[in-house]
C-alpha atoms as a PDB file:
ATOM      1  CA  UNK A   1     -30.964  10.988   1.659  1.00  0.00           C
ATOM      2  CA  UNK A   2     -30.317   7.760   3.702  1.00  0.00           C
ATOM      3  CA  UNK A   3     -31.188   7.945   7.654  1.00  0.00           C
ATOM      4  CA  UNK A   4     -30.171   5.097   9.841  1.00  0.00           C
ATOM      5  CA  UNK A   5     -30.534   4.517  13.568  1.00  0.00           C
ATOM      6  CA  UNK A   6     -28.934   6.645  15.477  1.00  0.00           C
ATOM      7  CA  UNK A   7     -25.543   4.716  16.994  1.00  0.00           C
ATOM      8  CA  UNK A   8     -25.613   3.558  20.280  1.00  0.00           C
ATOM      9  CA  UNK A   9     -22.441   4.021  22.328  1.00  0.00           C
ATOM     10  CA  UNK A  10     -23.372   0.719  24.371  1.00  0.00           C
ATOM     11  CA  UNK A  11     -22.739  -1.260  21.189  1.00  0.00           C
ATOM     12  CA  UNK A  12     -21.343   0.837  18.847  1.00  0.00           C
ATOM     13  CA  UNK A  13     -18.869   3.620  19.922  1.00  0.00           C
ATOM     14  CA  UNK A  14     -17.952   6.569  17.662  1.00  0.00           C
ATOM     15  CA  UNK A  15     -16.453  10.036  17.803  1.00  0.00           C
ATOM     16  CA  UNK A  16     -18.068  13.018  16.943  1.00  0.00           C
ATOM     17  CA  UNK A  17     -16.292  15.849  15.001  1.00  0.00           C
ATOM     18  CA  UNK A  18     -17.314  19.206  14.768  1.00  0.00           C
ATOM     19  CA  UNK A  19     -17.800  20.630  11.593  1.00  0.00           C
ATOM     20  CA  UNK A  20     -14.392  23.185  11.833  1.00  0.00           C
ATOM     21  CA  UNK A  21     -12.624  19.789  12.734  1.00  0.00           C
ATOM     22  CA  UNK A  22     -13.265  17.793  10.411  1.00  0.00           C
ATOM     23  CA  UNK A  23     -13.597  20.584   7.671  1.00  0.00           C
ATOM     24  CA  UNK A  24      -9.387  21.146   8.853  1.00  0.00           C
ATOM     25  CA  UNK A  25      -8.541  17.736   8.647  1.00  0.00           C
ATOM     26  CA  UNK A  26     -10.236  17.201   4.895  1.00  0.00           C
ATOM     27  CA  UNK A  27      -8.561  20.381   3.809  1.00  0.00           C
ATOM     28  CA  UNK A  28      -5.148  19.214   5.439  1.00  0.00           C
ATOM     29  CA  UNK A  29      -5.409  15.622   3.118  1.00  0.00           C
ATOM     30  CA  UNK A  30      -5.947  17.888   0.260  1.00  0.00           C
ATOM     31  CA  UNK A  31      -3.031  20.007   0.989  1.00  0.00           C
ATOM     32  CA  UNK A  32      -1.029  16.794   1.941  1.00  0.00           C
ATOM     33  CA  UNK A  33      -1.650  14.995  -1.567  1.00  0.00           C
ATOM     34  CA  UNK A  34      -2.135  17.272  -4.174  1.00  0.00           C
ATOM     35  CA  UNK A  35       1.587  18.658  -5.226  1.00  0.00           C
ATOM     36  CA  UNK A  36       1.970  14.851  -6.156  1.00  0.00           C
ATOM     37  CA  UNK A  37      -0.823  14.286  -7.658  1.00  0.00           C
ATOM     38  CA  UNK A  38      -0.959  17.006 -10.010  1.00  0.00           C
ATOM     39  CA  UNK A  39       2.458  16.568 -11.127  1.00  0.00           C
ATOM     40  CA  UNK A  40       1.587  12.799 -11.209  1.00  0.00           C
ATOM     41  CA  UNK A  41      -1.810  14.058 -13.399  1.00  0.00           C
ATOM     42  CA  UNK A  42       0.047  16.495 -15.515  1.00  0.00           C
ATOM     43  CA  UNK A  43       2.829  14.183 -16.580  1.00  0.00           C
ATOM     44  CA  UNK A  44       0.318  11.460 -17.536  1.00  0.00           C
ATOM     45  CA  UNK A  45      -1.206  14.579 -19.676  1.00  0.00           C
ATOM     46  CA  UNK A  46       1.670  14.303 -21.785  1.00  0.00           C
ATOM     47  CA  UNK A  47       2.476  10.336 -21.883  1.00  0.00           C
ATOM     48  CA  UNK A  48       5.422  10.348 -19.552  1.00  0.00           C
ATOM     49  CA  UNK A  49       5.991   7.261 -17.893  1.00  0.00           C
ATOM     50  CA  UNK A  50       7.266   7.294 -14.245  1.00  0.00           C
ATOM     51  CA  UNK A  51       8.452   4.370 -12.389  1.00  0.00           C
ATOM     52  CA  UNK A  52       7.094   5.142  -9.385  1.00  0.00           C
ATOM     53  CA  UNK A  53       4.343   6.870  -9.782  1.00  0.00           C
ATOM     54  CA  UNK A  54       2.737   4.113 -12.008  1.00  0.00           C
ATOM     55  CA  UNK A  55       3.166   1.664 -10.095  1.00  0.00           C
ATOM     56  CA  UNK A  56       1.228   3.196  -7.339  1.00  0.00           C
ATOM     57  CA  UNK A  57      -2.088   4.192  -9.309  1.00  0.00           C
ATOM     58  CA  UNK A  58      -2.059   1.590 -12.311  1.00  0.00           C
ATOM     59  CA  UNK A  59      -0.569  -1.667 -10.771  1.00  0.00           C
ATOM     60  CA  UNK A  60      -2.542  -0.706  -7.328  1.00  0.00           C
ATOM     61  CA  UNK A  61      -5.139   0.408  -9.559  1.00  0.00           C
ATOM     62  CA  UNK A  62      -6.219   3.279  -6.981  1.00  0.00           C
ATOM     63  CA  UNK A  63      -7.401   6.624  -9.093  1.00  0.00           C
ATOM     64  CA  UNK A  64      -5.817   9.779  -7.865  1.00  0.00           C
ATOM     65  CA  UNK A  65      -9.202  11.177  -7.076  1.00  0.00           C
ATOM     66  CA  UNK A  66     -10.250   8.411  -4.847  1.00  0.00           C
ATOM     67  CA  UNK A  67      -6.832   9.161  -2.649  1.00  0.00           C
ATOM     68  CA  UNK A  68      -7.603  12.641  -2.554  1.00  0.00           C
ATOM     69  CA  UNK A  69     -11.003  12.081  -1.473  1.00  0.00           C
ATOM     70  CA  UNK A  70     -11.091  12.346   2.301  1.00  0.00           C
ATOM     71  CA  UNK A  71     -12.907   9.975   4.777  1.00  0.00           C
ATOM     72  CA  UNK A  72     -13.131   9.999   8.518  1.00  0.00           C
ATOM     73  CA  UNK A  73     -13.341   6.181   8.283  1.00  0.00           C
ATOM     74  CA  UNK A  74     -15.570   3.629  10.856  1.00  0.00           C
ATOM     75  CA  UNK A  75     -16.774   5.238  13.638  1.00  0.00           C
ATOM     76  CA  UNK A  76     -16.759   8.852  13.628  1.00  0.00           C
ATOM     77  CA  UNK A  77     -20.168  10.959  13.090  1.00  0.00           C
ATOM     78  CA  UNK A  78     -19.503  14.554  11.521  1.00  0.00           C
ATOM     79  CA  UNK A  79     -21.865  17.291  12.537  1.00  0.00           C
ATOM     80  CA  UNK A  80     -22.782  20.239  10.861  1.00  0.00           C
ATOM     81  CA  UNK A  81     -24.763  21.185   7.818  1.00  0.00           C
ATOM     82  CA  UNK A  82     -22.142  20.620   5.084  1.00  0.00           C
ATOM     83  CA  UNK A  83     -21.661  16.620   6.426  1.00  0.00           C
ATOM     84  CA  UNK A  84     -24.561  16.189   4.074  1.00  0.00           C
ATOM     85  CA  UNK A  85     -22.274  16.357   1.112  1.00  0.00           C
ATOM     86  CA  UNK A  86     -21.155  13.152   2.501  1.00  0.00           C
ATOM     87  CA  UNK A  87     -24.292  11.582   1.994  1.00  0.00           C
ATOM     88  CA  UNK A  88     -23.539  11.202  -2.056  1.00  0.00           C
ATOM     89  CA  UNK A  89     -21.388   9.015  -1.421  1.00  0.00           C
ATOM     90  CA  UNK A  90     -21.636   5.208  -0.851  1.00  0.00           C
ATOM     91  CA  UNK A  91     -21.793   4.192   2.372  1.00  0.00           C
ATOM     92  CA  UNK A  92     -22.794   7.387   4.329  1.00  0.00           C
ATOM     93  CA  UNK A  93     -26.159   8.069   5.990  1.00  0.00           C
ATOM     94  CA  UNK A  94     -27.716  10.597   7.886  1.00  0.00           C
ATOM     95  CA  UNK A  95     -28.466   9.954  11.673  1.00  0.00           C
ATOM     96  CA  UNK A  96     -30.129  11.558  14.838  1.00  0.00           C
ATOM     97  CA  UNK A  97     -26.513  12.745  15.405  1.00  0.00           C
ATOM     98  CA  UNK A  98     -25.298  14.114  11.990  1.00  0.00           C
ATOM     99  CA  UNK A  99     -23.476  11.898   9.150  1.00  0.00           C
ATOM    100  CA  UNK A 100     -21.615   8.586   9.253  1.00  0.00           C
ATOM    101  CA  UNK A 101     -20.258   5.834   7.561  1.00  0.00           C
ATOM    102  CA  UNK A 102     -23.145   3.157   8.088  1.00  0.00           C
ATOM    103  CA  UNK A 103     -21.415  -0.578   8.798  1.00  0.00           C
ATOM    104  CA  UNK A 104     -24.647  -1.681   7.361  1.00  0.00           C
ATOM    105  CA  UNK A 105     -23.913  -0.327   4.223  1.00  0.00           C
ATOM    106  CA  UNK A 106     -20.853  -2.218   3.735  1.00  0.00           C
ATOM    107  CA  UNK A 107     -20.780  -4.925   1.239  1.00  0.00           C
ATOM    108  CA  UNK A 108     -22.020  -8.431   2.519  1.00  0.00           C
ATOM    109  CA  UNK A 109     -19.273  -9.523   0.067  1.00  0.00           C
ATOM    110  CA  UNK A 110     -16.565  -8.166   1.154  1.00  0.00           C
ATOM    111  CA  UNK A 111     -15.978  -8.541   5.337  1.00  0.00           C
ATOM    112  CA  UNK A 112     -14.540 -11.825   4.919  1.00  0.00           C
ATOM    113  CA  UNK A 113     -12.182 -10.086   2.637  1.00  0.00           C
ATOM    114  CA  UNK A 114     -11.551  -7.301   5.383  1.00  0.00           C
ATOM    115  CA  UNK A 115     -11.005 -10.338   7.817  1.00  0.00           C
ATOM    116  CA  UNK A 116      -8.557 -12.121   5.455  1.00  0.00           C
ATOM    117  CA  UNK A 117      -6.525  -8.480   5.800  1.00  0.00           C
ATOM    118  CA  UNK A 118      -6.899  -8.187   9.362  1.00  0.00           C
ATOM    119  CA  UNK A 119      -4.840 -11.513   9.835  1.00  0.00           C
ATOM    120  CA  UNK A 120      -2.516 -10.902   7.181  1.00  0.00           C
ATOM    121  CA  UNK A 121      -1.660  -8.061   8.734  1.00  0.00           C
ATOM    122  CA  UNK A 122      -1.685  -9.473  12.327  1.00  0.00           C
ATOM    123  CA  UNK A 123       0.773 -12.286  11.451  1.00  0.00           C
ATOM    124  CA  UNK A 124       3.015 -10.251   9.226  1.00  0.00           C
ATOM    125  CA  UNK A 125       3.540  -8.102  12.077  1.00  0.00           C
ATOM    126  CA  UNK A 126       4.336 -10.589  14.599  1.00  0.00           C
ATOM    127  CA  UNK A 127       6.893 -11.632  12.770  1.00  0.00           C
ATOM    128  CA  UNK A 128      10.789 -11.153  12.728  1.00  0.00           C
ATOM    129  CA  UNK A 129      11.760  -8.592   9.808  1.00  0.00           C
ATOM    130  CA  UNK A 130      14.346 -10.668   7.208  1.00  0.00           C
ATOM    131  CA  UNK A 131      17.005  -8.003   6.016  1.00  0.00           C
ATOM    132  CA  UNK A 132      19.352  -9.728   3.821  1.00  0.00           C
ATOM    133  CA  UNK A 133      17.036  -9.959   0.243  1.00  0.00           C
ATOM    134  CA  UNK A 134      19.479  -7.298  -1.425  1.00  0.00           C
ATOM    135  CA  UNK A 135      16.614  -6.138  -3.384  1.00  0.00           C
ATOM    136  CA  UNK A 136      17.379  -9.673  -5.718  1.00  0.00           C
ATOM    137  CA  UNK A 137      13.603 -10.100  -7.141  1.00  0.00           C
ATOM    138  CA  UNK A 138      13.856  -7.158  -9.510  1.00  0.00           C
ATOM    139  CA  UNK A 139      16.917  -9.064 -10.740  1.00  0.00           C
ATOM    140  CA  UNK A 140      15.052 -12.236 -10.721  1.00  0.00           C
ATOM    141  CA  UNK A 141      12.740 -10.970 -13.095  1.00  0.00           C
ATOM    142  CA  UNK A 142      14.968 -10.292 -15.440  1.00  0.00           C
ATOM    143  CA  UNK A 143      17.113 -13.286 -15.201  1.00  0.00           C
ATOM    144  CA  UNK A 144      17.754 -15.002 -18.701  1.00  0.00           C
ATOM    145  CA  UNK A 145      14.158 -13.738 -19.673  1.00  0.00           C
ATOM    146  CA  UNK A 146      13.247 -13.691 -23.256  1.00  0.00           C
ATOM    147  CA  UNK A 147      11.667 -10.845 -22.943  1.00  0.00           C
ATOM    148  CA  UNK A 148      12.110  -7.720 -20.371  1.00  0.00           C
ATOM    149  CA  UNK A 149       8.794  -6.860 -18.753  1.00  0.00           C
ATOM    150  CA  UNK A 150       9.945  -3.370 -18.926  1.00  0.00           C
ATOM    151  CA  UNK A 151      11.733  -3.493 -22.469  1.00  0.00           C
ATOM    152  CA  UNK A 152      11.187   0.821 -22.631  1.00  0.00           C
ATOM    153  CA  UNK A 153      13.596   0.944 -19.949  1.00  0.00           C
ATOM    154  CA  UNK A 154      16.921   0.414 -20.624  1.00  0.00           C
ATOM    155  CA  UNK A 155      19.058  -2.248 -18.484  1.00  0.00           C
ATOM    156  CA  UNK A 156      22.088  -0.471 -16.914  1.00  0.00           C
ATOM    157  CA  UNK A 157      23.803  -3.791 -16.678  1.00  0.00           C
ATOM    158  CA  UNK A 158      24.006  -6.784 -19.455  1.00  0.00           C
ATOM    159  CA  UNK A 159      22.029  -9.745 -19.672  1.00  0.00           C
ATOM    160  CA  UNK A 160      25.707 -11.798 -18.503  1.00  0.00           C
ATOM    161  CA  UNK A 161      26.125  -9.441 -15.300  1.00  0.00           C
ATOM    162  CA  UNK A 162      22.708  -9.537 -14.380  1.00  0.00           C
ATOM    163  CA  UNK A 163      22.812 -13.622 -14.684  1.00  0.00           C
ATOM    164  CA  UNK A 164      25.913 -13.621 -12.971  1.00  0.00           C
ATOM    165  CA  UNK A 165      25.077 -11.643  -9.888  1.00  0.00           C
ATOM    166  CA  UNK A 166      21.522 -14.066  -9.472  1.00  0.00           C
ATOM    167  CA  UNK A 167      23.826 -16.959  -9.612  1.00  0.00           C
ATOM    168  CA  UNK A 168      26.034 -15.655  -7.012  1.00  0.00           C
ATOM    169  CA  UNK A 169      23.729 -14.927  -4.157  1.00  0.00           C
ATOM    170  CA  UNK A 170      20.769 -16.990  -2.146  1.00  0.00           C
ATOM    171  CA  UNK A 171      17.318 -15.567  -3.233  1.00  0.00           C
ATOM    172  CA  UNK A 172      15.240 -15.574  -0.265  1.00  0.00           C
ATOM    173  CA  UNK A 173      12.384 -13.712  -1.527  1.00  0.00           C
ATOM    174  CA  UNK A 174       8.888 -14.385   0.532  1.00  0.00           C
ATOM    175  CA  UNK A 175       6.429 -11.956  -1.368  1.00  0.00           C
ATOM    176  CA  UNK A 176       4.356 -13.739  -4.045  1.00  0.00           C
ATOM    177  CA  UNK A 177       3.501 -10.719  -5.758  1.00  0.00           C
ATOM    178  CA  UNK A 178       6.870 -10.410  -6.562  1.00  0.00           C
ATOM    179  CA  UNK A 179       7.680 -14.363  -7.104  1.00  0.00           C
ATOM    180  CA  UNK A 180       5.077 -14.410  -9.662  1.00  0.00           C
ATOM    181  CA  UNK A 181       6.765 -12.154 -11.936  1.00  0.00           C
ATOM    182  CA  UNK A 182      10.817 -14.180 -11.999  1.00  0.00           C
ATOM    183  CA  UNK A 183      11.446 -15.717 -14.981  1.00  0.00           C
ATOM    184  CA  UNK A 184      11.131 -19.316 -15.582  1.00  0.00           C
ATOM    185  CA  UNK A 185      14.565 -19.899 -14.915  1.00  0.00           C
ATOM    186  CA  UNK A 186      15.007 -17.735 -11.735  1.00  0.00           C
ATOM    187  CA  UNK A 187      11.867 -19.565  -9.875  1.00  0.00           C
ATOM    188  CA  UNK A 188      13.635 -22.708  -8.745  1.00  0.00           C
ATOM    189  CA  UNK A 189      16.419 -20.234  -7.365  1.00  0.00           C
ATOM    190  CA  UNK A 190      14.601 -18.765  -5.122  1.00  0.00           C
ATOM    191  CA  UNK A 191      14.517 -20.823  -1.128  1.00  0.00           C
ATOM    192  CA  UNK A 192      10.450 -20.023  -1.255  1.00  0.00           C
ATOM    193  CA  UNK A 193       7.856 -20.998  -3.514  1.00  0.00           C
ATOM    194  CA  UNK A 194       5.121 -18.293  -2.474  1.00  0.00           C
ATOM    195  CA  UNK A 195       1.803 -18.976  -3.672  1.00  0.00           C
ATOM    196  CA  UNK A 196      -1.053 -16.546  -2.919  1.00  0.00           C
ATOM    197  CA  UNK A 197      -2.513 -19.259  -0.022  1.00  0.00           C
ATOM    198  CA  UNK A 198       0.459 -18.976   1.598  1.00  0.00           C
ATOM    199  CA  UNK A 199       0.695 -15.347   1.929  1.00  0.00           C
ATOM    200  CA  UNK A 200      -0.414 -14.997   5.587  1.00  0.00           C
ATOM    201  CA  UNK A 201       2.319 -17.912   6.138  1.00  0.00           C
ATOM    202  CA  UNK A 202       5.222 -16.268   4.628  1.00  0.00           C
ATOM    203  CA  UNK A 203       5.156 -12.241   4.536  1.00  0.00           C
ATOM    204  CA  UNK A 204       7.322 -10.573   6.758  1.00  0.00           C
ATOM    205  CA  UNK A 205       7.623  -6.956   7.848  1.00  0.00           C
ATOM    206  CA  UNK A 206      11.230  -6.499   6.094  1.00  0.00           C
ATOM    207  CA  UNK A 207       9.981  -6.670   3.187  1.00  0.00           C
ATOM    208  CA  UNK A 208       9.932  -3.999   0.830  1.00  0.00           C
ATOM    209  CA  UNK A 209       7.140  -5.303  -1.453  1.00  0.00           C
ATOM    210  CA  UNK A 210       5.053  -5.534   1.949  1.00  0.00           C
ATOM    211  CA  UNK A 211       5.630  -2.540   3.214  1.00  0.00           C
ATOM    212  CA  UNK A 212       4.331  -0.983   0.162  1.00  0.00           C
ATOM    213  CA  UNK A 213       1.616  -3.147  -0.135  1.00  0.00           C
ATOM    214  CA  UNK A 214       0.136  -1.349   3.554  1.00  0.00           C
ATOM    215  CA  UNK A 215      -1.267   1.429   1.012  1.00  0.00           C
ATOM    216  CA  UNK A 216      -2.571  -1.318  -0.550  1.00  0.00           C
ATOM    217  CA  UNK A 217      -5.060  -3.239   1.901  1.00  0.00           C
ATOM    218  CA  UNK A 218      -5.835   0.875   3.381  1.00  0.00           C
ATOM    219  CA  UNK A 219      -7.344   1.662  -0.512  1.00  0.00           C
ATOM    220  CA  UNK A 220      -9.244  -2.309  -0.459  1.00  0.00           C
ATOM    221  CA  UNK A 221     -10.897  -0.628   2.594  1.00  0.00           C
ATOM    222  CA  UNK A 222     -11.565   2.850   1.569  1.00  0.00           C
ATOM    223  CA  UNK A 223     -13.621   4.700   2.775  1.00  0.00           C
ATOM    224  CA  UNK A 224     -13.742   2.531   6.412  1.00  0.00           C
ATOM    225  CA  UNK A 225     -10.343   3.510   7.079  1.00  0.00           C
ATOM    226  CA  UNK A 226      -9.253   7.176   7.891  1.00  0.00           C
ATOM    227  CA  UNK A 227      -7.605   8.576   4.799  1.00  0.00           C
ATOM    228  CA  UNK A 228      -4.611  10.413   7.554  1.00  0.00           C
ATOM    229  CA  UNK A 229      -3.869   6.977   7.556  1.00  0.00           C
ATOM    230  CA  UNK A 230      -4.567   5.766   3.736  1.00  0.00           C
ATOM    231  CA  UNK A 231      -2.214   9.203   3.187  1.00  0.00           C
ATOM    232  CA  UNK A 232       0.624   7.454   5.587  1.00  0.00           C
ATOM    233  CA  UNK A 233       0.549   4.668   3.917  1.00  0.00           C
ATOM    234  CA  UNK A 234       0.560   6.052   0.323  1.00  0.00           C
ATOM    235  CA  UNK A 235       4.357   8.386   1.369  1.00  0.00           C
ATOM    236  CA  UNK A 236       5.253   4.824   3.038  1.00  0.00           C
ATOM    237  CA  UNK A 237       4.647   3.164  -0.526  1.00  0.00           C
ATOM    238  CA  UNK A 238       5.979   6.078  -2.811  1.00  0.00           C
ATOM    239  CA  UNK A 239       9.245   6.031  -0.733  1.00  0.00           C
ATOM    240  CA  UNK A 240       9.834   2.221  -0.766  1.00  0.00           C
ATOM    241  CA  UNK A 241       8.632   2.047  -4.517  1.00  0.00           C
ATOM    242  CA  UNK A 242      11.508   4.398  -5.231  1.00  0.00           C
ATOM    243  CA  UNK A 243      14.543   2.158  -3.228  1.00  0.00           C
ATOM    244  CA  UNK A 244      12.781  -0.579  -4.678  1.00  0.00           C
ATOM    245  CA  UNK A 245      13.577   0.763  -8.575  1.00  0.00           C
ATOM    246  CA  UNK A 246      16.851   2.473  -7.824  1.00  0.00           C
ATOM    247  CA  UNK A 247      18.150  -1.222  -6.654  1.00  0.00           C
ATOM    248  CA  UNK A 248      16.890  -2.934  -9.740  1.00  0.00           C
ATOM    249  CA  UNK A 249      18.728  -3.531 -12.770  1.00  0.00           C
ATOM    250  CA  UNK A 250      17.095  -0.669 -14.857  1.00  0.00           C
ATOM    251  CA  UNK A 251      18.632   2.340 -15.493  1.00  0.00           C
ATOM    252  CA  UNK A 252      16.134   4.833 -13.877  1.00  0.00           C
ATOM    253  CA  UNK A 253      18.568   7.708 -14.425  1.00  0.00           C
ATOM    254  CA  UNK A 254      16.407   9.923 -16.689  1.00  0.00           C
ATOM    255  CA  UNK A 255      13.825   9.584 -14.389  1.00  0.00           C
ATOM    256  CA  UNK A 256      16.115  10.752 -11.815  1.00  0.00           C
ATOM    257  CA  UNK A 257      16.384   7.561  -9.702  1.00  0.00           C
ATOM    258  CA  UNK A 258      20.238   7.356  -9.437  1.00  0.00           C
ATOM    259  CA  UNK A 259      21.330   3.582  -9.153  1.00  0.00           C
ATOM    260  CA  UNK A 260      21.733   1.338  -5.630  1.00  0.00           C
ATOM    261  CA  UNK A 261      23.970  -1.068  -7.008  1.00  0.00           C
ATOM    262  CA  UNK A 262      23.061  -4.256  -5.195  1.00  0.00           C
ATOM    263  CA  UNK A 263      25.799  -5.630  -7.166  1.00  0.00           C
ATOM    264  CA  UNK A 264      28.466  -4.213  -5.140  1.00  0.00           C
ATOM    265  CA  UNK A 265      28.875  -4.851  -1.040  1.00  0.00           C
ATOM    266  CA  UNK A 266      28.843  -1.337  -0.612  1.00  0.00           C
ATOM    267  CA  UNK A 267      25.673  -0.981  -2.888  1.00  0.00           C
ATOM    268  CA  UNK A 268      24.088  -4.001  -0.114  1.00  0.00           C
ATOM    269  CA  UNK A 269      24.527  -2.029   2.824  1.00  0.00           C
ATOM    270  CA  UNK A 270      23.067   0.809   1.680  1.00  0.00           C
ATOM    271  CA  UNK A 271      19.876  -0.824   0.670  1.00  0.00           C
ATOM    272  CA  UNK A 272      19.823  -2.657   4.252  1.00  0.00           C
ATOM    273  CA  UNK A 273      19.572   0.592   5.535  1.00  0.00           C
ATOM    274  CA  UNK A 274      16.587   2.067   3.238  1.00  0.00           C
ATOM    275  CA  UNK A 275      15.155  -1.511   3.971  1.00  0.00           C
ATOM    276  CA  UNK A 276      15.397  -1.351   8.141  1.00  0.00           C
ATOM    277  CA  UNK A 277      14.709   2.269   7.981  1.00  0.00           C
ATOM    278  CA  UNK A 278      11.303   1.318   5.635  1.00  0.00           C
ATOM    279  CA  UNK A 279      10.790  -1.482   8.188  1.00  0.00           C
ATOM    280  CA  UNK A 280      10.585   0.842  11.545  1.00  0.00           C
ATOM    281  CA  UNK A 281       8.438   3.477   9.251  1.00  0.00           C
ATOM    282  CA  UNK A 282       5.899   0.408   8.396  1.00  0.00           C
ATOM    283  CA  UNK A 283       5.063  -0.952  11.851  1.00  0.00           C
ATOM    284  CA  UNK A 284       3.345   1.955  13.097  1.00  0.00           C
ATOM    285  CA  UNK A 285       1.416   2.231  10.181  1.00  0.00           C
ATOM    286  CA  UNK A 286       0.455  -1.527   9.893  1.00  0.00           C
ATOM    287  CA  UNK A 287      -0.236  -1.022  14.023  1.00  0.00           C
ATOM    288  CA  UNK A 288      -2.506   1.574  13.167  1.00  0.00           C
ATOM    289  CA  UNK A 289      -4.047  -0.056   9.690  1.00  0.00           C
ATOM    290  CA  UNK A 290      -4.880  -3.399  12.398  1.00  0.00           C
ATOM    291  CA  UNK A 291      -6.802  -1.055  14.631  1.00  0.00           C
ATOM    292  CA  UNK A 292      -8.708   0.338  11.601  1.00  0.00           C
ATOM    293  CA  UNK A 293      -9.737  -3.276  10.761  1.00  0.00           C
ATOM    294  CA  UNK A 294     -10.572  -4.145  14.111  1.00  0.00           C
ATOM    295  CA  UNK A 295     -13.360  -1.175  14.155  1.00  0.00           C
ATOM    296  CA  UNK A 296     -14.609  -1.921  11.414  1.00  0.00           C
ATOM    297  CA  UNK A 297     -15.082  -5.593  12.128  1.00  0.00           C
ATOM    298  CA  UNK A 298     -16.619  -4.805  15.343  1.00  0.00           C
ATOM    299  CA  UNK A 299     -19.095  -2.536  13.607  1.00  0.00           C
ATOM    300  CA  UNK A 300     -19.727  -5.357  11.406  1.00  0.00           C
ATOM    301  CA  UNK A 301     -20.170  -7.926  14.051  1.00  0.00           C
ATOM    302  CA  UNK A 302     -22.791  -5.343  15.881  1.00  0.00           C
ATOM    303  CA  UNK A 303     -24.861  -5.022  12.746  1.00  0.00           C
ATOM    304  CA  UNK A 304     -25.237  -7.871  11.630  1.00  0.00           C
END
């Protein structure tokens, strides 16, 4: 067993929770997350690929078991004999007051990391949301490509219509994480040249890709965030991950993802809407994911 200093609320404020409150709110994550992730764990049993789902534990590279795992975050001391269990994990020690996450316990390597997320997140969300993508970088990574990335999945368009719906529209597209995978020919097409340096520059809170990618900087941070809020994120994700791959090119159908066609003007409204209503579903969330950095850079700053 660890045991710190107890925290001092003149430099370092925290929250107490009682052992029937926290004990509620762990069960409540488990309740939350587990229908998905045991489908999600039983499919994988039997080698069947979902678009969706995939994405969100193997290109995110977050294990189901982490997720599930619940964490008050920064900040919060939990009383009560069974808060020891906590103290197996990294990061936790025992204190005059009961159990905590220690900031002294978090890597030296990684706060300027947590700092670099703080701003990204800061400017992102200062910014105007852009609403007129049409969902084109799926398309633009298919775009007179050699070879699909996804070649399991079938196209539900040809090669000509998907080159000839690229070539009729601007591509606007400021995520790099999504840049980096056009095709050679579909980069210069594209008004932006992301670059991973100039990702605090250039994301924007319309954007699908970086709405998702809120679950993403929560997990960097687990356990110093609250998991109620890695658990936001995560539906936040799942739900734009599935506009995302009903608006591509692929032909999801078996997977029962029923086409947005982009394609069509009809098919671009409808994914404005999914995008806005994505949009006004992130900023809370990224509000809240900012505030979670700040505390834990403050408990960093008054450690070290």
């Amino acid at each position: 067993m660890t045991r710190s200093a107890a925290p001092s609320a003149a430099t370092l404020p925290f929250e107490r929770l009682s052992e029937p409150r926290w004990r509620a709110r762990q069960d409540a994550h488990k309740r939350r997350l587990e229908p998905f992730l045991s489908v999600h764990m039983e499919r994988r049993s039997r080698r069947i690929k979902d678009p969706v789902a995939d994405f969100l534990f193997e290109y995110y590279a977050f294990r189901p078991t982490r997720l599930l795992r619940w964490s008050p975050g920064v900040g919060v001391v939990l009383e009560g004999q069974r808060a020891d269990d906590f103290l197996k994990r990294k990061g936790f020690s025992s204190t005059s007051e009961g159990v905590w996450l220690d900031p002294a316990a978090f890597p030296p390597r990684r706060r300027q990391g947590a700092r670099w997320i703080h701003e990204l997140l800061v400017q992102t969300q200062a910014r105007e949301p852009f609403l007129g993508c049409a969902g084109m970088h799926e398309w633009a990574m298919v775009y007179r490509a050699d070879e699909v990335r996804h070649d399991q999945i079938p196209l539900r368009v040809s090669d000509e219509e998907v080159a000839r719906f690229v070539e009729s529209r601007p591509i606007r597209c400021s995520h790099f994480d999504a840049f980096r995978f056009f095709t050679p020919a579909a980069r210069p097409l594209n008004h932006l040249q992301p670059a991973a340096d100039t990702m605090p520059a250039l994301e924007q809170p319309g954007c699908i890709h970086v709405n998702m990618d809120i679950y993403r900087w929560a997990f960097k941070l687990h356990p110093w965030v609250p998991s109620e809020l890695l658990a936001d994120a995560f539906d936040l994700a799942r739900d734009a991950r599935t506009i995302d791959m009903r608006a591509s090119p692929y032909d999801l159908r078996d997977a029962g993802l029923e086409p947005l066609r982009v394609e069509t003007v009809e098919g671009r409204a409808e994914y404005q809407r999914h995008q806005r209503e994505i949009h006004l579903r992130g900023l809370p969330i990224r509000a809240r994911l900012i505030a979670a950095c700040e505390r834990l850079i403050d408990a960093l700053e008054a450690t070290a």
